[in-house]
Protein backbone atom coordinates (compact mmCIF):
# COMPACT_ATOMS: atom_id res chain seq x y z
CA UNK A 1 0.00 0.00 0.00
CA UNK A 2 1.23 3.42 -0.90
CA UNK A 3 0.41 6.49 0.91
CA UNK A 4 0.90 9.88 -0.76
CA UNK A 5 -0.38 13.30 0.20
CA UNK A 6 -1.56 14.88 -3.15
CA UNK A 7 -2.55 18.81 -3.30
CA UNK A 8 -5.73 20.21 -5.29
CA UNK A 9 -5.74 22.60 -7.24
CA UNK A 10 -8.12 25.54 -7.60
CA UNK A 11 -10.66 23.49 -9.32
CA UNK A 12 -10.85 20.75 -6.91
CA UNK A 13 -8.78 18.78 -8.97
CA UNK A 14 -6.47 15.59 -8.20
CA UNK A 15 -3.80 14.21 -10.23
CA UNK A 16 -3.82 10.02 -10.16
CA UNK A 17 -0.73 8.37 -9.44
CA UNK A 18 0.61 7.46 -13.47
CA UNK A 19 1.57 4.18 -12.41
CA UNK A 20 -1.99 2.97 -10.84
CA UNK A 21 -2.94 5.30 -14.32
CA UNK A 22 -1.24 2.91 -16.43
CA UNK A 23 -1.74 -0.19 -14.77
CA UNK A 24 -5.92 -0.02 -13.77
CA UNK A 25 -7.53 2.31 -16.48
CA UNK A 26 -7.48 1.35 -19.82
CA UNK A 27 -10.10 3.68 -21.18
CA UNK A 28 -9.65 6.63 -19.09
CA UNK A 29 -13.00 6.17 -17.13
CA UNK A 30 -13.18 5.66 -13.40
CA UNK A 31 -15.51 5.16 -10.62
CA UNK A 32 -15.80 7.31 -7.34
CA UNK A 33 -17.47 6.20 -4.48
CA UNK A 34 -18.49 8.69 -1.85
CA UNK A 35 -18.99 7.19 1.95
CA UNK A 36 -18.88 9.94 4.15
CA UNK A 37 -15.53 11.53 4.09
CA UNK A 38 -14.35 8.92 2.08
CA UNK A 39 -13.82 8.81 -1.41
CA UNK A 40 -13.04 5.81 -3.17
CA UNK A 41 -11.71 6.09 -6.90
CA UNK A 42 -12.08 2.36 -8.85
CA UNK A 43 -11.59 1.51 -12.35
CA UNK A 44 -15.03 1.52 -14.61
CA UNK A 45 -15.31 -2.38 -16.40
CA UNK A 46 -18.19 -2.73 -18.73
CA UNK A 47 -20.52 -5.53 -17.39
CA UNK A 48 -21.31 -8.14 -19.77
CA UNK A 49 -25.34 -8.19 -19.18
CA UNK A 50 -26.18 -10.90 -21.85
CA UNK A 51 -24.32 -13.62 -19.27
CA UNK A 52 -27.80 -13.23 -17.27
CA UNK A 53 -29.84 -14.09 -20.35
CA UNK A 54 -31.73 -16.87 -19.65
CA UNK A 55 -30.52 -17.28 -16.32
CA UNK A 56 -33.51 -17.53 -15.00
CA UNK A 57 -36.44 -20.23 -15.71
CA UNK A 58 -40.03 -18.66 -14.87
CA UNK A 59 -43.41 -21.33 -15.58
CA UNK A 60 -46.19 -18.57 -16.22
CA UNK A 61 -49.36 -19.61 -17.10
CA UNK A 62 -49.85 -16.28 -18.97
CA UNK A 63 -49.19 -16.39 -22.92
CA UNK A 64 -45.92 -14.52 -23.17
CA UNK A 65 -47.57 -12.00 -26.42
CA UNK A 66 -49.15 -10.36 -23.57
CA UNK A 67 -46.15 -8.33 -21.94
CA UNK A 68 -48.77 -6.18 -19.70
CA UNK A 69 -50.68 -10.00 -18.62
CA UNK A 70 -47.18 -11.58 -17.96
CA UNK A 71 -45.87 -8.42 -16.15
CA UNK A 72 -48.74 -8.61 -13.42
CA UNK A 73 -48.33 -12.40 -13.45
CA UNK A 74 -44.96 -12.10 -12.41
CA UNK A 75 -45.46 -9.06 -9.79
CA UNK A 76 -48.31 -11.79 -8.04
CA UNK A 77 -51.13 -9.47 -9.37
């Protein structure tokens, strides 16, 4: 773990360590987290949503060309 006391500037601006830079974001994009008075600064990943496809198995008794029918079947209306 490095520790390193980083000043802002008038903008409120922070300059990221260029080896953490380099090594964690490859398209320039981050994440920040704010908890409090902490703020935590993570790399953004795409997330692959089609691995959930299918993922789930549903028996509905509703024919599935009725979105608004299978909608209220599946909220337990």
């Amino acid at each position: 773990m490095e520790v390193e006391i980083k000043t802002l500037d008038s903008q409120g601006r922070i300059i990221l360590p260029k080896n953490w830079r380099d090594r964690y974001l490859k398209d320039k994009k981050a994440v920040i987290t704010q908890k409090g008075d902490l703020i935590e600064i993570r790399p953004f990943e795409e997330i692959d949503l089609t691995k959930y496809f299918d993922s789930i198995e549903v028996d509905l008794k509703t024919d599935l060309s009725d979105w608004h029918k299978v909608r209220e079947e599946l909220r337990g209306k």
